[in-house]
Protein backbone atom coordinates (compact mmCIF):
# COMPACT_ATOMS: atom_id res chain seq x y z
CA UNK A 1 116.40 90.15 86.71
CA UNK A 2 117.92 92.40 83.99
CA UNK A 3 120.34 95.04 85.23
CA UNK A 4 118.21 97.47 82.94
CA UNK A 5 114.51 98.13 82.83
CA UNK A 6 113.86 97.34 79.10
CA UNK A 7 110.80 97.25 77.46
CA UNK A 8 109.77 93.42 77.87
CA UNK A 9 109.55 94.58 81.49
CA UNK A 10 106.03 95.99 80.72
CA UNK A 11 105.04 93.48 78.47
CA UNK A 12 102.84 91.39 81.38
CA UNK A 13 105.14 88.59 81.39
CA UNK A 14 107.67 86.83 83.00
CA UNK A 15 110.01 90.10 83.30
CA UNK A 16 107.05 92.29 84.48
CA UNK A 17 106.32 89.09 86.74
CA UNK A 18 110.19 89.38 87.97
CA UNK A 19 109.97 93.58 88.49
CA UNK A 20 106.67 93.43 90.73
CA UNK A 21 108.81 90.70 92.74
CA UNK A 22 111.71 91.65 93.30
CA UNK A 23 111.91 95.39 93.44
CA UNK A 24 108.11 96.97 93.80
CA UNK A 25 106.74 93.68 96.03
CA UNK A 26 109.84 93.81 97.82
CA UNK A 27 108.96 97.44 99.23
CA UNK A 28 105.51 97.37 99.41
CA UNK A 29 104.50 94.03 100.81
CA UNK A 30 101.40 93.53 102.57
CA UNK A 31 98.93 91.24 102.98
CA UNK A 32 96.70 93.06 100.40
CA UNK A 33 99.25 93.88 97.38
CA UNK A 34 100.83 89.85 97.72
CA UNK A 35 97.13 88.57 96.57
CA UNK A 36 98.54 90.35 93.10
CA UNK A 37 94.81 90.31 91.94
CA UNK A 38 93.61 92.91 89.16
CA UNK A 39 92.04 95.34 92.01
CA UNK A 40 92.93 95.14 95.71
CA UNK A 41 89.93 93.80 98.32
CA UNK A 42 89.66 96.51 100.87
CA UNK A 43 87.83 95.67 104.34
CA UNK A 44 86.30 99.06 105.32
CA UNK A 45 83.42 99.90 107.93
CA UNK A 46 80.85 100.24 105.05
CA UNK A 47 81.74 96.95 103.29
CA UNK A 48 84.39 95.44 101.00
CA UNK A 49 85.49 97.44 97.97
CA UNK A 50 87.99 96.52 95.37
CA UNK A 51 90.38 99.44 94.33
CA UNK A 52 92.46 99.47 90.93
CA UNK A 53 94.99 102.03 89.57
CA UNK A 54 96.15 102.06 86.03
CA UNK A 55 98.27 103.91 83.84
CA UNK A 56 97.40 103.90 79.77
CA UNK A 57 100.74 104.79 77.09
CA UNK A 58 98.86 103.32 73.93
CA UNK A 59 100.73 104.13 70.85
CA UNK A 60 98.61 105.01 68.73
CA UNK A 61 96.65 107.03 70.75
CA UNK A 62 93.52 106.68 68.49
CA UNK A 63 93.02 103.29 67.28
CA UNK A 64 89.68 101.02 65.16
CA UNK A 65 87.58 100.73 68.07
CA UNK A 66 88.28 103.15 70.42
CA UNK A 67 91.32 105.50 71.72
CA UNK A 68 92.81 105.69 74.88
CA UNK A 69 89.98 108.00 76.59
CA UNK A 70 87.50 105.04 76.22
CA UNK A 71 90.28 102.20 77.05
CA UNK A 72 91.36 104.42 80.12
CA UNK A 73 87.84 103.12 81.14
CA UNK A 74 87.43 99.86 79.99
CA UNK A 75 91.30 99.27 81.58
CA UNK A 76 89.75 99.70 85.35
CA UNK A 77 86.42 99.44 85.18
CA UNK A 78 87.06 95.61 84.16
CA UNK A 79 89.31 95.34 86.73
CA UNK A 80 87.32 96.14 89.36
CA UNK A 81 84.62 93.74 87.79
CA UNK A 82 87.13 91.06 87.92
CA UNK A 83 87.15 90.91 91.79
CA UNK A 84 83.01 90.72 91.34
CA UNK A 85 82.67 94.59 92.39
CA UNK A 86 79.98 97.32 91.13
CA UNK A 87 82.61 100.37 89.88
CA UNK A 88 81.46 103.24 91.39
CA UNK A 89 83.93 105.56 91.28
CA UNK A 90 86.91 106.57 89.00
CA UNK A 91 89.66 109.26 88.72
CA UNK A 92 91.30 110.14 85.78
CA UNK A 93 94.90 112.08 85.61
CA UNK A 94 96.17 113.04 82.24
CA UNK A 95 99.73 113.89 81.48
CA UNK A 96 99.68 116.15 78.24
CA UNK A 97 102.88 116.50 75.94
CA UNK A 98 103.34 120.25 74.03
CA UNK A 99 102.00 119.84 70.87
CA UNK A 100 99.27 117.73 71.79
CA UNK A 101 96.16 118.82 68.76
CA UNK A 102 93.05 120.51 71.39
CA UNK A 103 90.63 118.94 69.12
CA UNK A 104 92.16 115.35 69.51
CA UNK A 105 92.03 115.93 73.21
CA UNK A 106 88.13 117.02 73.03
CA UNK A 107 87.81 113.56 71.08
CA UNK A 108 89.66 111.52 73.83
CA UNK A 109 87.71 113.57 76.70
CA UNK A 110 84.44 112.87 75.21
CA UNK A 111 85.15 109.38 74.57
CA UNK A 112 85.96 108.73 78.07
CA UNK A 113 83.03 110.43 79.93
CA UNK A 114 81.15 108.05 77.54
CA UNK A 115 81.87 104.91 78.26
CA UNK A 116 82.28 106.11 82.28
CA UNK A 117 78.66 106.91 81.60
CA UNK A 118 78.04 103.55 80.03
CA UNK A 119 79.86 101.91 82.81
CA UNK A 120 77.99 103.37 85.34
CA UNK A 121 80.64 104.89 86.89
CA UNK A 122 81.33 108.90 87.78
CA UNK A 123 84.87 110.37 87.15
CA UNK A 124 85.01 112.59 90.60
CA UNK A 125 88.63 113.96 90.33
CA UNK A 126 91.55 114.02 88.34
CA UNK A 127 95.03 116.21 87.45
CA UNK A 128 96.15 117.66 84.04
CA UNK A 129 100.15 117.75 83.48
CA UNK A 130 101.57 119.16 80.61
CA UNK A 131 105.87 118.23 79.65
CA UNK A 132 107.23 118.33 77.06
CA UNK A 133 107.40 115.93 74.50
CA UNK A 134 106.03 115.56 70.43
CA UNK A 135 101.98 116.34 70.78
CA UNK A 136 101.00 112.72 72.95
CA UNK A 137 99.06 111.50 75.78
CA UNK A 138 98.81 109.68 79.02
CA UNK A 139 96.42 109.14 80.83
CA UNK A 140 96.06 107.47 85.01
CA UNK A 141 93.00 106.00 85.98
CA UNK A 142 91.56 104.91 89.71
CA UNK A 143 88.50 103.01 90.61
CA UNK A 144 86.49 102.33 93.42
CA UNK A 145 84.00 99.45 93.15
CA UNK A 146 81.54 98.06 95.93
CA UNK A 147 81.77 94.09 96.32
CA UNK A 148 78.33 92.51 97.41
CA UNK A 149 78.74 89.98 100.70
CA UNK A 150 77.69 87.14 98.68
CA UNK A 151 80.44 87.60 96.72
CA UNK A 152 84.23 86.30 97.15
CA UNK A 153 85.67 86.04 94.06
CA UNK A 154 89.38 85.42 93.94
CA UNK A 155 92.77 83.77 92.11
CA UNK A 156 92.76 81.20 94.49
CA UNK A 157 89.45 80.25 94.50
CA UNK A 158 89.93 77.96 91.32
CA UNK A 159 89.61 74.39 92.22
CA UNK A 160 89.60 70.60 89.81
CA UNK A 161 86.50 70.13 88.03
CA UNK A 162 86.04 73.74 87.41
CA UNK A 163 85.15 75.24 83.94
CA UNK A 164 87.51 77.44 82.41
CA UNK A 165 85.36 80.02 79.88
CA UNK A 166 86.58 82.29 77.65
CA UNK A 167 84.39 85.19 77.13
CA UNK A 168 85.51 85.83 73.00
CA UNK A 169 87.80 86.05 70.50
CA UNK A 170 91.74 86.33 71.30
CA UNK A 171 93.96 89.10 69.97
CA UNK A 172 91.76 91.83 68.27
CA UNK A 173 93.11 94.38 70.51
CA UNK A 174 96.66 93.25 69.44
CA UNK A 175 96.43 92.85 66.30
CA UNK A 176 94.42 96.13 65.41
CA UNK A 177 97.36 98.21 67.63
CA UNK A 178 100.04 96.58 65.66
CA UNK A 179 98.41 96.86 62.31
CA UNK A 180 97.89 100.73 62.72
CA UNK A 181 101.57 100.98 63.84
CA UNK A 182 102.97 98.73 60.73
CA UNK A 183 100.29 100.69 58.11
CA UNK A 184 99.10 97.53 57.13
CA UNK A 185 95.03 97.85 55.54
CA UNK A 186 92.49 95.52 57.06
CA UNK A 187 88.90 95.06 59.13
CA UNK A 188 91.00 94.06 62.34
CA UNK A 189 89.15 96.40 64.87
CA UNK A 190 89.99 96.63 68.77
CA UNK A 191 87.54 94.47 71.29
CA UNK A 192 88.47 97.33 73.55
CA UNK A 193 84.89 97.49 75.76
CA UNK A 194 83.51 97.42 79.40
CA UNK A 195 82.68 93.47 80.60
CA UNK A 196 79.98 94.57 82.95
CA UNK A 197 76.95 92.79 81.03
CA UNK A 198 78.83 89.83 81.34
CA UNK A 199 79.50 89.94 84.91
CA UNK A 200 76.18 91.17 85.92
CA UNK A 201 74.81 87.84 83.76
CA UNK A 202 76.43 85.56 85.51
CA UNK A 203 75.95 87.45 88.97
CA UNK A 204 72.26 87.50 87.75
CA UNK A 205 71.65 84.15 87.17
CA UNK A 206 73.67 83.17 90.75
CA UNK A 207 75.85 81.42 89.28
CA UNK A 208 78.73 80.64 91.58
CA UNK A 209 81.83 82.62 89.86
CA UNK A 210 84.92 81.33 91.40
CA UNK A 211 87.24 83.24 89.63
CA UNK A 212 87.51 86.05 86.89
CA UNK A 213 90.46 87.62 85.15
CA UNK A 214 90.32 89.99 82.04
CA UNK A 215 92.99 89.41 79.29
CA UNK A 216 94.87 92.04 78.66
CA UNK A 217 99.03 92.28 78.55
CA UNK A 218 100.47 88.94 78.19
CA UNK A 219 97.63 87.19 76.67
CA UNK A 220 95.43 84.68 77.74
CA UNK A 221 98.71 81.98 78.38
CA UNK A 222 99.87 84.68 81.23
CA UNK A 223 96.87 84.64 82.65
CA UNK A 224 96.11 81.11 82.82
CA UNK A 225 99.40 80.48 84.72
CA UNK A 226 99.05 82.87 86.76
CA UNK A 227 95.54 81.35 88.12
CA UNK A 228 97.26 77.96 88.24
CA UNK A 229 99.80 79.07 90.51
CA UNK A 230 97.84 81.24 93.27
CA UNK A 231 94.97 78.47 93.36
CA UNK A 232 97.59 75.39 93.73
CA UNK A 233 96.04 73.53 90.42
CA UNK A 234 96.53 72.66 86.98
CA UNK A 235 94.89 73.35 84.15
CA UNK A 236 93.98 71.86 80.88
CA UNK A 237 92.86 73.91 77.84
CA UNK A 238 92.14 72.66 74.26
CA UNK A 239 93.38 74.15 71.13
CA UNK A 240 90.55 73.70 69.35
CA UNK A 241 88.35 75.86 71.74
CA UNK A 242 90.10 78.51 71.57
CA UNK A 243 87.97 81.69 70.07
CA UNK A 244 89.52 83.47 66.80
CA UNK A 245 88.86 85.78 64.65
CA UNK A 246 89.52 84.17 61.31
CA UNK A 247 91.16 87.69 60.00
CA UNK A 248 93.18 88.02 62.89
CA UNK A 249 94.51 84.42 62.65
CA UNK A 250 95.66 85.12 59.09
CA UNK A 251 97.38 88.01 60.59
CA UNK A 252 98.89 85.88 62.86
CA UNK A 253 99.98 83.23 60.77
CA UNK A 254 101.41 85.95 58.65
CA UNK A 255 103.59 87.49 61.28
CA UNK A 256 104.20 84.30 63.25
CA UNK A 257 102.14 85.43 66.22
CA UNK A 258 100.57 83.19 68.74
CA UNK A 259 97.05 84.29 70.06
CA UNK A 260 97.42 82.64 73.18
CA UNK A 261 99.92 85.24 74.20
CA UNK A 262 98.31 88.42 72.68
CA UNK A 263 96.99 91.42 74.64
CA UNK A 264 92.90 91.95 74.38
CA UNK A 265 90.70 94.96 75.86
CA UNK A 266 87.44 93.55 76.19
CA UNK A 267 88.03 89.38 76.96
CA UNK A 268 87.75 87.53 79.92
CA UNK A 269 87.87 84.11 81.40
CA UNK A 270 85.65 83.03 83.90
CA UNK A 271 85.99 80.03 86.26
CA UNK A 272 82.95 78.62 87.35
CA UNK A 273 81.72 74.68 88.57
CA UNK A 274 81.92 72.04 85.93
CA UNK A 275 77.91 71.58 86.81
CA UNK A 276 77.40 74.67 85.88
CA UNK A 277 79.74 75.94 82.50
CA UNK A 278 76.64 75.28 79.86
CA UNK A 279 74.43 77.26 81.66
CA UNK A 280 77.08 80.19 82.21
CA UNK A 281 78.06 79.95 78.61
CA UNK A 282 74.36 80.81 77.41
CA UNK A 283 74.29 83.41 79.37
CA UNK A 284 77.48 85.05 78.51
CA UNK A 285 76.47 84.50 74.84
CA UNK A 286 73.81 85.91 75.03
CA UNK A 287 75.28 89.70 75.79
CA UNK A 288 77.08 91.44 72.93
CA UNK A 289 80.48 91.41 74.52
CA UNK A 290 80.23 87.72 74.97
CA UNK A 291 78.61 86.24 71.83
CA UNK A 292 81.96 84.47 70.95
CA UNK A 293 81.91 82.81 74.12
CA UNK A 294 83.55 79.44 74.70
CA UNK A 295 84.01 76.60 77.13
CA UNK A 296 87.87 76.07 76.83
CA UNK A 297 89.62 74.27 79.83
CA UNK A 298 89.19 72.92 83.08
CA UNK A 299 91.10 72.91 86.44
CA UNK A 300 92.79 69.67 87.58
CA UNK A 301 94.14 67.96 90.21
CA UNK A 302 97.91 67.96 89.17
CA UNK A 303 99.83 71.15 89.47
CA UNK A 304 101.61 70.89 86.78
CA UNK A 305 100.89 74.80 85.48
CA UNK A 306 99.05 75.37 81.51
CA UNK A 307 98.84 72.05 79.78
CA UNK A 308 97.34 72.77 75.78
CA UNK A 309 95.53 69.63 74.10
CA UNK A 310 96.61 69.97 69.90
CA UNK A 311 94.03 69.27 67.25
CA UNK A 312 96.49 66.12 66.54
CA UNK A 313 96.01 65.04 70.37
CA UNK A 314 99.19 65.80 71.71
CA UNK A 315 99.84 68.58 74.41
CA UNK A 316 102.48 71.13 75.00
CA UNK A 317 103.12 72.82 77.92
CA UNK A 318 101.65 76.68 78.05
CA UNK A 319 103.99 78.80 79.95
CA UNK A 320 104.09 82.85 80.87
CA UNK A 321 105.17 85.30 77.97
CA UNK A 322 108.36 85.51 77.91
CA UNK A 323 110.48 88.17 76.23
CA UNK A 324 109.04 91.95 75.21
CA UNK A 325 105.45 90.89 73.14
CA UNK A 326 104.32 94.51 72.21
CA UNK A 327 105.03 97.75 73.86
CA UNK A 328 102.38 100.35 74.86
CA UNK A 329 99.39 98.50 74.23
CA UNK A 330 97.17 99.33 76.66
């Protein structure tokens, strides 16, 4: 690992991969936090619960689509949902820098209680800070989720034949962030959004959900791998699956960006029996966050990590971001 904390070490990736393992998992391992899934599985007397922490640095703090009040939400809420849970519960701690406008703080306040309210979820404590610093924001967020007992959904849980679905388009979150930050003109606005009429779709219709991750920092490539090494398997993805915004890819192609490794606020994959993938892409398309839903992959046999099929019919191999992506995204 670097000698120096720099800022690819927050980028998701293969150096935020190396930091969790080798200084923060080296201190704090237990049998809970080495599952590294988005929200930890707590056995308590009432039930199972997942819990999630998350810190939000987005830069700007007011983006197309949201700010960081509303993505403060989204950030755990979706977590928790990942691990099949029904958020309950969140906290919300806000570091305030000296300058900060009031009336751009009312905005990011109001925004948040919002979309806790459209969650479903009750903010029921929290801290103000104030530094110093040039007029931003940060903001903490907890949640507290209750898992149902027919649930168990988990990393590890992925197994050959399964579907791989992808619930949208990849890198509108991205690309909107890094348009506002380069002053560049165009439609690009964030997918930055709570995934709980997805889940409770799927979890409505029983269908048996494996395994869920949202895609956020290190793009939907991260992620992938990441699945493919907890559950033991490999997995096979084609190119020509893969959601896009057609504005966003000309951004990309423009900038020489690769979707597969951009960040997104309101995407998820889901990984669900090969029997079953039609059926649980109808239903996912037919909720507003997933109406650009797609089948993309499935789980094999072979461990042999990410393999992507190209529109010519070769493959490459898909591996973890590596190297800084963009800062303060989320």
């Amino acid at each position: 690992m670097d000698k120096k904390i720099t800022m690819a070490h927050g980028s998701g990736g293969k150096s935020s991969a190396e930091l969790m393992k080798q200084i923060f998992g080296k201190y704090f391992h237990n049998e809970i936090l080495d599952r590294l899934e988005d929200a930890a599985v707590l056995d308590l007397k009432g039930g199972r619960f997942a819990y999630s922490t998350d810190s939000f640095v987005v830069n700007p703090i007011e983006f197309k689509g949201g700010n960081i009040g509303k993505l403060s939400v989204c950030g755990t809420v979706n977590d928790l949902l990942m691990m099949g849970a029904e958020p309950l519960y969140l906290s919300s701690g806000f570091i305030l820098e000296e300058g900060l406008d009031t009336a751009v703080l009312d905005r990011i306040a109001k925004a948040l209680s919002e979309e806790a309210e459209k969650a479903g979820v009750q903010v029921v404590t929290g801290d103000t800070k104030v530094i110093e610093g040039r007029g931003g924001l940060m903001i903490n967020t907890s949640g507290i989720g209750y898992i149902l007992p027919e649930r168990d959904v988990r990393a590890a849980n992925c197994r050959p034949g399964d579907a791989i679905l992808l619930s949208g388009t990849l890198g509108d979150h991205h690309a909107c962030i890094l348009s506002a930050r380069m002053g560049i003109e165009n439609s690009i606005v964030s997918d930055c959004g709570v995934l709980k009429e997805i889940t409770d779709a799927l979890f409505g219709a029983e269908i048996p959900v494996h395994t869920m991750r949202d895609v956020t920092r290190g793009g939907l490539g991260t992620v992938l791998n990441e699945l493919a090494e907890s559950a033991d398997v490999g997995i096979r993805i084609k190119e020509t699956s893969l959601p896009v915004n057609p504005e966003v890819r000309g951004f990309c192609d423009i900038l020489g960006l690769d979707p597969l490794y951009m960040g997104n606020e309101g995407k998820m994959v889901a990984v669900v029996p090969g029997e079953r993938a039609e059926e649980a892409l109808a239903l996912m398309r037919g909720t507003e966050m997933g109406k650009n839903a797609a089948v993309i992959g499935f789980c094999t046999s072979d461990s042999r990590g990410v393999i992507l099929e190209t529109p010519l019919g070769g493959t490459r191999v898909v591996d973890m971001l590596y190297g800084e992506g963009l800062p303060r995204i989320c």
